[in-house]
PDB file of N, CA and C in Angstrom:
ATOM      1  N   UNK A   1       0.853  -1.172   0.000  1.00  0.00           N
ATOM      2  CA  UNK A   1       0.000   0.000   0.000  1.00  0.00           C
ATOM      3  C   UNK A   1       0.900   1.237   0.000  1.00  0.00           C
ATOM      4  N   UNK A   2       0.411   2.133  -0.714  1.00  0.00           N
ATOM      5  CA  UNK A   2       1.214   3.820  -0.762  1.00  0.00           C
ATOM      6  C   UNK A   2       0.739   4.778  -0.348  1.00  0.00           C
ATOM      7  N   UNK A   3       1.064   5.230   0.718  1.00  0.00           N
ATOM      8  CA  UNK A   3       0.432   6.433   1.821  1.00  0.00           C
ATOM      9  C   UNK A   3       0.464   8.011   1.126  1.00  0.00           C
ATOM     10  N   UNK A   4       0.190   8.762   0.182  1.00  0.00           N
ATOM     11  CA  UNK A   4       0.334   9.920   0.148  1.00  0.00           C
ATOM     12  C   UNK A   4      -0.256  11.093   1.066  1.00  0.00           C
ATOM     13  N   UNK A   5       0.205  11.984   0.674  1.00  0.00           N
ATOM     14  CA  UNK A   5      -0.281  13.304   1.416  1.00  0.00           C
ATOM     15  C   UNK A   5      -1.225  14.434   0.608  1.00  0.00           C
ATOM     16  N   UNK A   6      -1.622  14.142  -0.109  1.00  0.00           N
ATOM     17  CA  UNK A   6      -2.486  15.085  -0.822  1.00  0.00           C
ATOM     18  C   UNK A   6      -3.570  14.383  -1.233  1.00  0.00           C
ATOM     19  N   UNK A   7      -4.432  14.706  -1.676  1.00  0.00           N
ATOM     20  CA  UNK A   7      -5.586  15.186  -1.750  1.00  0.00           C
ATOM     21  C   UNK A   7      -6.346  13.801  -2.622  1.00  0.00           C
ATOM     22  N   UNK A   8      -7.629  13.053  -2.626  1.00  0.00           N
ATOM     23  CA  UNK A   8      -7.969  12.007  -3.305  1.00  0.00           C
ATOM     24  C   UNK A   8      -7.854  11.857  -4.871  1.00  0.00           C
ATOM     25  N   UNK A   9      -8.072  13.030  -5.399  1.00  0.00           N
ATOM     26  CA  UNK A   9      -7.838  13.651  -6.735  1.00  0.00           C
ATOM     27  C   UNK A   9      -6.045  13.250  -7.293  1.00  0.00           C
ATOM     28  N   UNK A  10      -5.134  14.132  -6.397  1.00  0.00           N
ATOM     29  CA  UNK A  10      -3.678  14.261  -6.642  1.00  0.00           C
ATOM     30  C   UNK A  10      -3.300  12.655  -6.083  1.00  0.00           C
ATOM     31  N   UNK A  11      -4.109  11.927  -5.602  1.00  0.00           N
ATOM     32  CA  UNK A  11      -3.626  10.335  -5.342  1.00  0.00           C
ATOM     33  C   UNK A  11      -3.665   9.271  -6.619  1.00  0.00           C
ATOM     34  N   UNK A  12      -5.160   9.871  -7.340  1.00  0.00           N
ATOM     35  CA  UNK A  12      -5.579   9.154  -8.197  1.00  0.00           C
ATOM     36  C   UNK A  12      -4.250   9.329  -9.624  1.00  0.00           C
ATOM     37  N   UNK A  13      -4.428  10.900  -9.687  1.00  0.00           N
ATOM     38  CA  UNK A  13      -3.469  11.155 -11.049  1.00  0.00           C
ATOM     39  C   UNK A  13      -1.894  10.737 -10.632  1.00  0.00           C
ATOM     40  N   UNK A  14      -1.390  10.743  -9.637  1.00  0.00           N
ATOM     41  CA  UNK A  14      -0.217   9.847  -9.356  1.00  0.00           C
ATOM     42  C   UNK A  14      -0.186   8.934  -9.340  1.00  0.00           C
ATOM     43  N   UNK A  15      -1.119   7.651  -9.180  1.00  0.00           N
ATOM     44  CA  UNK A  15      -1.352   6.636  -9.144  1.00  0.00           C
ATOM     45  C   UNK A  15      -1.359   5.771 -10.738  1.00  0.00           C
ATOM     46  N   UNK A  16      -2.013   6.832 -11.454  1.00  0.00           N
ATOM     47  CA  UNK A  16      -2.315   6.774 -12.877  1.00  0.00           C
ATOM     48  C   UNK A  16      -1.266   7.021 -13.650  1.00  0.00           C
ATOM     49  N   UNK A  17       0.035   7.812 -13.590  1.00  0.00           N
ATOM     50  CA  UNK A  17       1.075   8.564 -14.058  1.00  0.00           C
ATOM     51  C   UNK A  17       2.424   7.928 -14.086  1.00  0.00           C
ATOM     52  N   UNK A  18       2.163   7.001 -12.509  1.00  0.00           N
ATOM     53  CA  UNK A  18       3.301   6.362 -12.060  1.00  0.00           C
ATOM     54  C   UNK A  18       3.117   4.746 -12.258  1.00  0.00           C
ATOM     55  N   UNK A  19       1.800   4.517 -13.065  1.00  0.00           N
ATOM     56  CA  UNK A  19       1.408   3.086 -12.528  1.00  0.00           C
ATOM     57  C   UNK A  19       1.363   2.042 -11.668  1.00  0.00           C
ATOM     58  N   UNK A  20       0.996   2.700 -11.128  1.00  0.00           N
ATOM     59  CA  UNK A  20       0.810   2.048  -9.205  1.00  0.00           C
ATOM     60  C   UNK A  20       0.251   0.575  -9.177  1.00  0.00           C
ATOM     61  N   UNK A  21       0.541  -0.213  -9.050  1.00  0.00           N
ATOM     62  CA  UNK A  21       0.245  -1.556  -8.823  1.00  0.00           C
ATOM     63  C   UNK A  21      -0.194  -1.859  -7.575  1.00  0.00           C
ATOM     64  N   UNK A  22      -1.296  -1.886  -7.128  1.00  0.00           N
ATOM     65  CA  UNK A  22      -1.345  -2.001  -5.653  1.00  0.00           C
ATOM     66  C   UNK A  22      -2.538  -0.652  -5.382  1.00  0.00           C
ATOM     67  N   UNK A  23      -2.733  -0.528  -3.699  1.00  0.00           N
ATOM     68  CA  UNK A  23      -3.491   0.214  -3.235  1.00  0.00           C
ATOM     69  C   UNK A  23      -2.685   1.901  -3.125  1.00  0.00           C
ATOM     70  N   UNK A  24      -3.455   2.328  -3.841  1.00  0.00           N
ATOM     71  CA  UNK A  24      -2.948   3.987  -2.879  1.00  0.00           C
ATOM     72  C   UNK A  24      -4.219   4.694  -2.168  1.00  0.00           C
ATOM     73  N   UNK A  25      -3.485   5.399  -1.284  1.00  0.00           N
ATOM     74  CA  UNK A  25      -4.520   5.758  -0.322  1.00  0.00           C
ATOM     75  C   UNK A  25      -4.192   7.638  -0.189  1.00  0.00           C
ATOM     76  N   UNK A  26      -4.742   8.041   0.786  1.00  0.00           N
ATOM     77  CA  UNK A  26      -3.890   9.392   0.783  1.00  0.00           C
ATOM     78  C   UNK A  26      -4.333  10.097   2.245  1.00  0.00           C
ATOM     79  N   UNK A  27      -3.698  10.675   3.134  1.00  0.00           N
ATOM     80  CA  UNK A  27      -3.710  10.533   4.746  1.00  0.00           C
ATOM     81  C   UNK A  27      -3.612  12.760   4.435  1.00  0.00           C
ATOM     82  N   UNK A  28      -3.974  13.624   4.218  1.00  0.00           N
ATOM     83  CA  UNK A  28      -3.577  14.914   4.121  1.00  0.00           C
ATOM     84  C   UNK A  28      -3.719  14.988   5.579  1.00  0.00           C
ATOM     85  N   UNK A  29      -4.220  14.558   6.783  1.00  0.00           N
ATOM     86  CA  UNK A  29      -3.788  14.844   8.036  1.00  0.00           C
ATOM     87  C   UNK A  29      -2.374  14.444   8.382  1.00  0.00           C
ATOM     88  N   UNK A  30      -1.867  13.321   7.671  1.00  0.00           N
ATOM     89  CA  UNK A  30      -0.448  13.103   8.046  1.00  0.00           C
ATOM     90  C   UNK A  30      -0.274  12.154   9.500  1.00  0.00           C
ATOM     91  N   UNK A  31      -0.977  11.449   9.987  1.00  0.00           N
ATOM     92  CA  UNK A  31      -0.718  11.141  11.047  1.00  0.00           C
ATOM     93  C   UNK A  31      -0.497   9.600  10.632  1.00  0.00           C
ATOM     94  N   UNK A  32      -0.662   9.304   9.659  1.00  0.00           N
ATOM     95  CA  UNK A  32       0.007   7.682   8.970  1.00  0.00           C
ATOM     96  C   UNK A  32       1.597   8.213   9.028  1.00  0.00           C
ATOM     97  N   UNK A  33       1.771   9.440   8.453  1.00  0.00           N
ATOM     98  CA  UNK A  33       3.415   9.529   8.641  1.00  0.00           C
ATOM     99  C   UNK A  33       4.310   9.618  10.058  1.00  0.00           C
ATOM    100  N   UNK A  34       2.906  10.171  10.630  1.00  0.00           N
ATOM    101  CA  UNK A  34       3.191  10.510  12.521  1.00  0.00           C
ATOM    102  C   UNK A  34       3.659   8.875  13.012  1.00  0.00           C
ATOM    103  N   UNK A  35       2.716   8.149  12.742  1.00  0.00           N
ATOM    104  CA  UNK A  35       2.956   6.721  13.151  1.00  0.00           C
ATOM    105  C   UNK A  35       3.822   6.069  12.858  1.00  0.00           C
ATOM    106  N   UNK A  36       4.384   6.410  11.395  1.00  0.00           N
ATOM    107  CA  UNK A  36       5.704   5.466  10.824  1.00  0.00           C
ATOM    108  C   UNK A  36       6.601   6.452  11.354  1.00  0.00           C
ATOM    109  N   UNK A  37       6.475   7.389  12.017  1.00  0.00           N
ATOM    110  CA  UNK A  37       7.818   7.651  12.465  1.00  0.00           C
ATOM    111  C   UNK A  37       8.869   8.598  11.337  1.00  0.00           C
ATOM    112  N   UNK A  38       8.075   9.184  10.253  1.00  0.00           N
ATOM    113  CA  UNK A  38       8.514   9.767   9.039  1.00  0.00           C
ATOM    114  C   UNK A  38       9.182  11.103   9.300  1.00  0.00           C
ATOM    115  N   UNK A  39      10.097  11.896   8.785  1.00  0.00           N
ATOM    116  CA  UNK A  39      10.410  13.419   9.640  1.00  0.00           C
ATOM    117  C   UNK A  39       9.813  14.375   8.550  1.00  0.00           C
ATOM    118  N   UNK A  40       9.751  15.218   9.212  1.00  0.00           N
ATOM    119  CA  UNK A  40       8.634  16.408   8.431  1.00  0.00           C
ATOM    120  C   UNK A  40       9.462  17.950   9.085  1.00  0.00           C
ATOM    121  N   UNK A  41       9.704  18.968   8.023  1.00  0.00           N
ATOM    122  CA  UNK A  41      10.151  20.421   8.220  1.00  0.00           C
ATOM    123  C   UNK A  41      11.042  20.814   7.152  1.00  0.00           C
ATOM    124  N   UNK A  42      11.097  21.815   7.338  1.00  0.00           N
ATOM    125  CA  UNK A  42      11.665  22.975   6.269  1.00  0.00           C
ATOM    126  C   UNK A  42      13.072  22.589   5.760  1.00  0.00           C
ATOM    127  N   UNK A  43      13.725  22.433   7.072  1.00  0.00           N
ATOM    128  CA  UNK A  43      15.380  21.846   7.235  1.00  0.00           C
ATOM    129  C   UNK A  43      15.674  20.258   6.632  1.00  0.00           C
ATOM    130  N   UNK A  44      14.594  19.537   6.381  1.00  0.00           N
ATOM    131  CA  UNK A  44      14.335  17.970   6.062  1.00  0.00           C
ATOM    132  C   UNK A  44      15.204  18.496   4.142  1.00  0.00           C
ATOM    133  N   UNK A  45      14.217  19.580   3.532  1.00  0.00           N
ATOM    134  CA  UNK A  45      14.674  20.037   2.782  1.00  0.00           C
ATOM    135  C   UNK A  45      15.519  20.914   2.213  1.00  0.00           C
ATOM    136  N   UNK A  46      15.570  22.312   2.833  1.00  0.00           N
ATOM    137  CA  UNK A  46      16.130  22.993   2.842  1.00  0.00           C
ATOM    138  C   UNK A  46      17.853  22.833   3.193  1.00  0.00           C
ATOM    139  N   UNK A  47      18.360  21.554   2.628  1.00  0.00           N
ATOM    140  CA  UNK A  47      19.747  21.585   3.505  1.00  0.00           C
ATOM    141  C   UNK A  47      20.692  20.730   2.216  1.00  0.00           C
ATOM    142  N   UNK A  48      21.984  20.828   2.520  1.00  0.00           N
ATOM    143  CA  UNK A  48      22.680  20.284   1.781  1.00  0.00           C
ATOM    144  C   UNK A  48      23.310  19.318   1.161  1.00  0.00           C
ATOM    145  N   UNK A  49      23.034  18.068   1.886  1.00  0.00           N
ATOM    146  CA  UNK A  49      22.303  16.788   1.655  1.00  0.00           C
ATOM    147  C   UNK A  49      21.109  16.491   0.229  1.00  0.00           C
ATOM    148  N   UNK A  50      19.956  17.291   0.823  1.00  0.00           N
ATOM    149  CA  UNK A  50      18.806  17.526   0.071  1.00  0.00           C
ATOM    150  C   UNK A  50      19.384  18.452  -1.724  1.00  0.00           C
ATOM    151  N   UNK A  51      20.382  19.025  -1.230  1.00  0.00           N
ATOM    152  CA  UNK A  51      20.628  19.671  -2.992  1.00  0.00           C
ATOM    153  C   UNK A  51      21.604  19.107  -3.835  1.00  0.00           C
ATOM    154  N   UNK A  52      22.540  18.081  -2.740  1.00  0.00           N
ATOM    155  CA  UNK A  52      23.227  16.918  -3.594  1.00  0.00           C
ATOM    156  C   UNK A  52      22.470  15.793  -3.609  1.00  0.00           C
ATOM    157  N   UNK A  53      21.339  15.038  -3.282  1.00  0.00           N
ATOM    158  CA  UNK A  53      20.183  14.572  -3.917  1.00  0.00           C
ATOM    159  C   UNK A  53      19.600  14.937  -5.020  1.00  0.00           C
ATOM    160  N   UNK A  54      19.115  16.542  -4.857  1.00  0.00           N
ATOM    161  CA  UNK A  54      18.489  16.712  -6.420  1.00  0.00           C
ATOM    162  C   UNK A  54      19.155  16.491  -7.386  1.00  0.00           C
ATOM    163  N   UNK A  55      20.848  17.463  -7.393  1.00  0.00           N
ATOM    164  CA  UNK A  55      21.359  16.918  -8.248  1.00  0.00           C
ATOM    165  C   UNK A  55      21.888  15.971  -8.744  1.00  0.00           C
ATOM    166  N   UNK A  56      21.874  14.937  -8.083  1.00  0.00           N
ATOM    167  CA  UNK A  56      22.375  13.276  -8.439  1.00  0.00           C
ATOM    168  C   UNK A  56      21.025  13.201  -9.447  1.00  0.00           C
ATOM    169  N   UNK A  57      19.706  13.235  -8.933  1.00  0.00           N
ATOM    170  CA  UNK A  57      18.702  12.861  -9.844  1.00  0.00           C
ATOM    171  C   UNK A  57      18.582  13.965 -10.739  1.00  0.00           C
ATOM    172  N   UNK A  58      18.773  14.778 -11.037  1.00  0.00           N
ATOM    173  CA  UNK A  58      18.923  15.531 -11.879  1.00  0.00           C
ATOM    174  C   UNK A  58      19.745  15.126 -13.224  1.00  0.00           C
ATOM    175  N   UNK A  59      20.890  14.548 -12.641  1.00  0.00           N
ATOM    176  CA  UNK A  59      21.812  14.123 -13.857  1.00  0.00           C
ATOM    177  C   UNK A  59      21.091  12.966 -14.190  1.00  0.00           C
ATOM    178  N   UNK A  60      20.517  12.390 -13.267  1.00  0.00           N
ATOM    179  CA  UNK A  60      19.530  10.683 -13.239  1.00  0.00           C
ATOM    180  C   UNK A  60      18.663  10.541 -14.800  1.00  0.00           C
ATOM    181  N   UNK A  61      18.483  11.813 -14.552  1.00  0.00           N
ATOM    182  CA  UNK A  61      17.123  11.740 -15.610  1.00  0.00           C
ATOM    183  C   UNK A  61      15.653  12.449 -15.092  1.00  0.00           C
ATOM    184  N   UNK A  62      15.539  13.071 -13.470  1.00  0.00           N
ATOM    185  CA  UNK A  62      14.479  12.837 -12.880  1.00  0.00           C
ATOM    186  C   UNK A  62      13.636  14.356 -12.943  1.00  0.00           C
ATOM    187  N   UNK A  63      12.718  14.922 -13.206  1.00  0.00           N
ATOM    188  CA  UNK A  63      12.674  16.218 -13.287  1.00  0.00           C
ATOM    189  C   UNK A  63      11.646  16.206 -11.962  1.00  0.00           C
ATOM    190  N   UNK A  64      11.530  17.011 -11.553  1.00  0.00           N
ATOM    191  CA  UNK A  64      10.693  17.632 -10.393  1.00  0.00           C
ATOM    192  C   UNK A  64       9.423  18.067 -11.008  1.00  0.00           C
ATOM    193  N   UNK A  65       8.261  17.762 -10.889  1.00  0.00           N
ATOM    194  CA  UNK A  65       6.851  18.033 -11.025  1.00  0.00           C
ATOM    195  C   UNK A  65       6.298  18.862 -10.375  1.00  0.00           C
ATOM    196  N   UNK A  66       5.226  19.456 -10.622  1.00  0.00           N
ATOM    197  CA  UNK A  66       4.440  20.453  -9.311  1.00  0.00           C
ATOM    198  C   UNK A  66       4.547  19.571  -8.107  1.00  0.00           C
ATOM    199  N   UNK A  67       4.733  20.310  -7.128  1.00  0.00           N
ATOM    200  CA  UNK A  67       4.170  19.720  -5.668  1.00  0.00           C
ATOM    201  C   UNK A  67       3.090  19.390  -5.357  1.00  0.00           C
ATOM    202  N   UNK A  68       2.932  18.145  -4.804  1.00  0.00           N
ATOM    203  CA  UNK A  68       1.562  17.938  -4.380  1.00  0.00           C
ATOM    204  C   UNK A  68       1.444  17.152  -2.715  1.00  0.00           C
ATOM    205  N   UNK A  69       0.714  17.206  -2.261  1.00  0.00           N
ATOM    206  CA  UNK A  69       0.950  17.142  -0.933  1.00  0.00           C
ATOM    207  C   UNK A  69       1.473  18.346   0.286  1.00  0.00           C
ATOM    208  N   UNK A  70       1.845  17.757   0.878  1.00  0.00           N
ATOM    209  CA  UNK A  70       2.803  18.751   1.908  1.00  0.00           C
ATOM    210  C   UNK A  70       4.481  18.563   1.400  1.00  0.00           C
ATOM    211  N   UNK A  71       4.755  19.901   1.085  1.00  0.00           N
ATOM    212  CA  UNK A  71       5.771  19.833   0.591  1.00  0.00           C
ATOM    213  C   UNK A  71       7.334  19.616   1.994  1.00  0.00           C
ATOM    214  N   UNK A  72       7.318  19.787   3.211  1.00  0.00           N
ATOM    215  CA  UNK A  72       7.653  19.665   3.822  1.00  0.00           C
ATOM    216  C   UNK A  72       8.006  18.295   4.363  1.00  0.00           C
ATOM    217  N   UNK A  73       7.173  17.091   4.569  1.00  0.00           N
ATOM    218  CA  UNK A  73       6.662  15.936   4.751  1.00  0.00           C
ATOM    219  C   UNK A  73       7.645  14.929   4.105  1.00  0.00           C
ATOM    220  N   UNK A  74       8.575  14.245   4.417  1.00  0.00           N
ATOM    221  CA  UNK A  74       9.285  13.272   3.891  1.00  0.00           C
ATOM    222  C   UNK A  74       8.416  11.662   4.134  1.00  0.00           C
ATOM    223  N   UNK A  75       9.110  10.732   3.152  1.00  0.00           N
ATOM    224  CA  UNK A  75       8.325   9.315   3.548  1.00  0.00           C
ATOM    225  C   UNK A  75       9.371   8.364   3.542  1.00  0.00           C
ATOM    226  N   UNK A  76       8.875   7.599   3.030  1.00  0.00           N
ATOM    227  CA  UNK A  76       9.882   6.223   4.021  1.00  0.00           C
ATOM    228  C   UNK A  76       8.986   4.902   3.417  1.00  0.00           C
ATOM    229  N   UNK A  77       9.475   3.783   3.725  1.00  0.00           N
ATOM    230  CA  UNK A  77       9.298   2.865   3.761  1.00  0.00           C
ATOM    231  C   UNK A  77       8.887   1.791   4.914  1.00  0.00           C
ATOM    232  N   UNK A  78       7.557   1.085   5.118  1.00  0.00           N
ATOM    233  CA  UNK A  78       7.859   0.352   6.385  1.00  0.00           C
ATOM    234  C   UNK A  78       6.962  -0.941   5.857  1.00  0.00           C
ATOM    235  N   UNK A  79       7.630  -2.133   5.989  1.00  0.00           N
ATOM    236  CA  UNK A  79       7.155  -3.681   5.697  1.00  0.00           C
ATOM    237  C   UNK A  79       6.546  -3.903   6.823  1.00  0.00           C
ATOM    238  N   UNK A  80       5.647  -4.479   6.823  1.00  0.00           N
ATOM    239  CA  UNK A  80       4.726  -4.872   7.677  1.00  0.00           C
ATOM    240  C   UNK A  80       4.351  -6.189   7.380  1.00  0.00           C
ATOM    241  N   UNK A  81       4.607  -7.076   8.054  1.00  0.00           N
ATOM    242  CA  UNK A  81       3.863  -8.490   8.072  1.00  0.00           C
ATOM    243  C   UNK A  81       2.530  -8.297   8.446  1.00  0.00           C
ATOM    244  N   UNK A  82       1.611  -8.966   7.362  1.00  0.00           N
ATOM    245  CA  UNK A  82       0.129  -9.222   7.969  1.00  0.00           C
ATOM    246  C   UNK A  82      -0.425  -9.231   9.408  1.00  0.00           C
ATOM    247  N   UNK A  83      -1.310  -8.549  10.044  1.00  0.00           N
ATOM    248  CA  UNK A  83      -1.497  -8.161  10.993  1.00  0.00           C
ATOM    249  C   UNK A  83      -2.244  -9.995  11.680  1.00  0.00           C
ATOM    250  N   UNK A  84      -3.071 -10.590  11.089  1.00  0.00           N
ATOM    251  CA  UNK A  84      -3.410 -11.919  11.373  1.00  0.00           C
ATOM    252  C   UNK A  84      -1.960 -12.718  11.626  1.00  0.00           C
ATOM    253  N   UNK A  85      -1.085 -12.548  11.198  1.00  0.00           N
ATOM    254  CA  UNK A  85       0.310 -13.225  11.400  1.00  0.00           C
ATOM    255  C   UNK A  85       1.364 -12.810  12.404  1.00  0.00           C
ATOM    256  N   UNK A  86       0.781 -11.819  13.429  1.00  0.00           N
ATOM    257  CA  UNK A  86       1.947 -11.199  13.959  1.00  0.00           C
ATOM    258  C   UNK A  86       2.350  -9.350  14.091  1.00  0.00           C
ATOM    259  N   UNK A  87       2.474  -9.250  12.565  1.00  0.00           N
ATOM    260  CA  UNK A  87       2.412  -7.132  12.216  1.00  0.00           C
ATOM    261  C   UNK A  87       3.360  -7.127  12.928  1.00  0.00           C
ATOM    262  N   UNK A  88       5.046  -8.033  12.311  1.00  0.00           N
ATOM    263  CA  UNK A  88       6.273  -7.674  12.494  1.00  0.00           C
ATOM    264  C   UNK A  88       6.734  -6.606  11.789  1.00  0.00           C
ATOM    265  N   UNK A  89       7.242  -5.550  12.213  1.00  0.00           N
ATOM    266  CA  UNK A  89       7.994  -4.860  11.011  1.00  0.00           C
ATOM    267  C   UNK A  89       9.316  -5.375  10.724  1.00  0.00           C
ATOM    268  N   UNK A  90       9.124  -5.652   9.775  1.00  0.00           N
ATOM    269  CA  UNK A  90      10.669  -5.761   8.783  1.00  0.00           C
ATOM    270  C   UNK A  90      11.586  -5.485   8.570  1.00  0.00           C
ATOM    271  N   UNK A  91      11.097  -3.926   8.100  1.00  0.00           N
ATOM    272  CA  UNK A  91      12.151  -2.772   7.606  1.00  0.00           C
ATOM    273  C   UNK A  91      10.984  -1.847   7.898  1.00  0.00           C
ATOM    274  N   UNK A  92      11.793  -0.723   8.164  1.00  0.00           N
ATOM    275  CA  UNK A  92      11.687   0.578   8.868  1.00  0.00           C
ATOM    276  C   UNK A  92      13.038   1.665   7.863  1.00  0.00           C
ATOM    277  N   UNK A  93      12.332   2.501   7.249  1.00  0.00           N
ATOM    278  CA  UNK A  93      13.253   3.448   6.960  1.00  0.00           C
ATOM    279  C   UNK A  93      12.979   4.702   6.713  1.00  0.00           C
ATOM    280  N   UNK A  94      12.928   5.660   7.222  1.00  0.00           N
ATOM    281  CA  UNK A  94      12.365   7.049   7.414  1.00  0.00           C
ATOM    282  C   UNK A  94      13.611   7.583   6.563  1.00  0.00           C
ATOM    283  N   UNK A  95      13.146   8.504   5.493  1.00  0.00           N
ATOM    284  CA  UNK A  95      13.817   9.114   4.451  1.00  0.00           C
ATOM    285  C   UNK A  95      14.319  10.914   5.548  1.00  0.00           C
ATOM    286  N   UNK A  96      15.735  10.837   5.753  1.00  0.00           N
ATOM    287  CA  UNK A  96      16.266  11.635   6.373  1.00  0.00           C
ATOM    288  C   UNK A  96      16.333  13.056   5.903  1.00  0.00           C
ATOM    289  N   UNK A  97      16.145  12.736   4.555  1.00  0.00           N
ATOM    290  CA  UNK A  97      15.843  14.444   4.164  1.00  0.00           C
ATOM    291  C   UNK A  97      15.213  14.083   2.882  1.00  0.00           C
ATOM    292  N   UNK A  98      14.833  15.348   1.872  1.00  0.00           N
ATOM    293  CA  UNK A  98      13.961  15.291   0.983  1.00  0.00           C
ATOM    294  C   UNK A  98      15.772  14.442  -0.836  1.00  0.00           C
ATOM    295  N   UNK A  99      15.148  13.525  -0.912  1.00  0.00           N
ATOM    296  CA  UNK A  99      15.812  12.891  -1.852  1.00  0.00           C
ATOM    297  C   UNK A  99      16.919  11.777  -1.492  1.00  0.00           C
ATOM    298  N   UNK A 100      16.356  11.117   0.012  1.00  0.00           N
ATOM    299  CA  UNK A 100      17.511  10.082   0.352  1.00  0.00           C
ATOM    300  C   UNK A 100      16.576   8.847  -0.270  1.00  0.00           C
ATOM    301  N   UNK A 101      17.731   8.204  -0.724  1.00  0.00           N
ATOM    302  CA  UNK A 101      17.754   7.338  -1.588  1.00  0.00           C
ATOM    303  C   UNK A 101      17.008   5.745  -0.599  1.00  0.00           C
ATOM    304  N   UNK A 102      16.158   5.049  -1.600  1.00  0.00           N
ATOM    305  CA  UNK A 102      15.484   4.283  -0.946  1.00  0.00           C
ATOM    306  C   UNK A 102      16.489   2.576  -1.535  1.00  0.00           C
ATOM    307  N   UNK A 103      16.694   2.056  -0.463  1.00  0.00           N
ATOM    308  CA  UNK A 103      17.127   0.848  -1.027  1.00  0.00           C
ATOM    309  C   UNK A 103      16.096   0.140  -1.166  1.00  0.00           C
ATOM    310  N   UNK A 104      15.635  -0.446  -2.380  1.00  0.00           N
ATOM    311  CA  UNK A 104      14.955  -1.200  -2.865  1.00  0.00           C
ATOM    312  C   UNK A 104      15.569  -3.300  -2.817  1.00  0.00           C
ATOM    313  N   UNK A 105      16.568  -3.191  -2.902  1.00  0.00           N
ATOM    314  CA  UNK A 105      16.803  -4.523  -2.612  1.00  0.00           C
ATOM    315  C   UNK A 105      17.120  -4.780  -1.518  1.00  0.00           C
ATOM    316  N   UNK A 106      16.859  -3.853  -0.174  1.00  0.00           N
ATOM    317  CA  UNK A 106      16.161  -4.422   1.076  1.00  0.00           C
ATOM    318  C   UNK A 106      15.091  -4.496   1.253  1.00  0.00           C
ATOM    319  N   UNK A 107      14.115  -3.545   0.510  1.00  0.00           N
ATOM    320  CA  UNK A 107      12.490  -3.893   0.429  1.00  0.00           C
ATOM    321  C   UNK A 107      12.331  -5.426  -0.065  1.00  0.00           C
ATOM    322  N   UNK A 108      13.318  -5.587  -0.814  1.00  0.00           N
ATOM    323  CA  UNK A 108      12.706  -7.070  -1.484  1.00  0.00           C
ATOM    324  C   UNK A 108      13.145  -8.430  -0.183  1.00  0.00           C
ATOM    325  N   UNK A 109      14.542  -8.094  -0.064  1.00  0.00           N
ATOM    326  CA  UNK A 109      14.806  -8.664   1.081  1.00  0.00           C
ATOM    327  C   UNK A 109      13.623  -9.066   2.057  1.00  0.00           C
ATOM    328  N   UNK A 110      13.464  -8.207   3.093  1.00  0.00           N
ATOM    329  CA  UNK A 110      12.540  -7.955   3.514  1.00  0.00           C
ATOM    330  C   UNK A 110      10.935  -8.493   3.211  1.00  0.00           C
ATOM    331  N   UNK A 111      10.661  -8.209   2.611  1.00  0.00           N
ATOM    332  CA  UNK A 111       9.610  -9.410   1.755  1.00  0.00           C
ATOM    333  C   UNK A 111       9.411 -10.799   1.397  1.00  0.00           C
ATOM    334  N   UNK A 112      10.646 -10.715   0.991  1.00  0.00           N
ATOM    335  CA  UNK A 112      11.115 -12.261   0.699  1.00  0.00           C
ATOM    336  C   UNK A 112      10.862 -12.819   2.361  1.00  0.00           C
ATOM    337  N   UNK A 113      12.094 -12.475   3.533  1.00  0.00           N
ATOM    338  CA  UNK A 113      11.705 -12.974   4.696  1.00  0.00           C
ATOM    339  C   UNK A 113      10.305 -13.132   5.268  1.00  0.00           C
ATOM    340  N   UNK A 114       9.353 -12.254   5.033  1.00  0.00           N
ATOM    341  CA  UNK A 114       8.134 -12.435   5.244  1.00  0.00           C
ATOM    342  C   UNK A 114       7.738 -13.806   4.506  1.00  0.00           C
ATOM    343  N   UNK A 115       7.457 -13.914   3.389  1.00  0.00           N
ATOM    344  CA  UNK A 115       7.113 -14.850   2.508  1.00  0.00           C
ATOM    345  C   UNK A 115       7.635 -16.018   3.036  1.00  0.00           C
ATOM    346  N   UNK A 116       8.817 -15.973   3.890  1.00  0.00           N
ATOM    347  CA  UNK A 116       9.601 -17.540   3.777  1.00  0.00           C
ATOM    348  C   UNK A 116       9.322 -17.898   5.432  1.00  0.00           C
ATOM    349  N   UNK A 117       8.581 -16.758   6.345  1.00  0.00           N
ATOM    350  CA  UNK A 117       8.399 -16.688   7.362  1.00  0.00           C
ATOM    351  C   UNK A 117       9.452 -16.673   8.455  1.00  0.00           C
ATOM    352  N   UNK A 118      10.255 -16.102   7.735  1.00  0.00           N
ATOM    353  CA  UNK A 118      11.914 -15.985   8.837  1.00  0.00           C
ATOM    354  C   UNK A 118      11.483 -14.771   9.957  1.00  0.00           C
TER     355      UNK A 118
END
C-alpha cells in the first residue's frame, strides 16, 4: 500500500502517471506519517544533503513536477507483516531528508523474509 499526502484527486493522477500496482490511499492529516515515524520540516529540505540529492537525480534523468501534498513531509518505507500473522515490522526506513535514496533490494529482502516466514 502507498500512503500519500495530498488530496484524493492528486492520489488518483499519481497513481495513474506512475502506474501504481497495488493500493494507494492518501492521509492529508499526516498522522500515517506521525505513526511510521517519518520526519517532516523545512530543514528535512532545505539543507545540503537535500541539494546533492536533487542533483544526483537531476543528472539521473528525474525532473521535479508540481508539488503535491505537503511539501515539507518526507516518507519512508515500512514492511509490515500481515497483521493476522503477527504485524512484524521488517524494515523501517524514514527518508532523512527530501531525496535520500530508498534501497529497494532491502524492500525485497525484507519481503522475501516475510514470505519464507523468517
Amino acid at each position: 500500500m502507498i500512503v500519500g499526502s495530498g488530496t484524493p484527486d492528486q492520489a488518483r493522477r499519481f497513481a495513474d502517471e506512475e502506474q501504481v500496482i497495488g493500493t494507494m490511499v492518501t492521509d492529508p492529516t499526516l498522522e500515517a506519517y506521525r505513526i511510521g515515524g517519518m520526519r517532516r520540516g523545512v530543514l528535512t529540505v532545505m539543507n545540503a544533503k537535500a541539494a546533492r540529492h536533487a542533483v544526483r537525480a537531476w543528472r539521473e534523468g528525474h525532473r521535479q513536477r508540481r508539488t503535491q501534498g505537503d511539501p515539507w513531509q518526507q516518507g519512508g518505507v515500512v514492511v509490515v507483516e500481515a497483521l493476522s500473522r503477527g504485524g512484524r515490522i521488517a524494515l523501517h526506513h524514514a527518508a532523512s531528508e527530501a531525496g535520500d535514496p530508498t534501497d529497494f533490494s532491502g524492500i525485497v529482502r525484507a519481503l522475501e523474509s516475510l514470505a519464507r516466514g523468517a
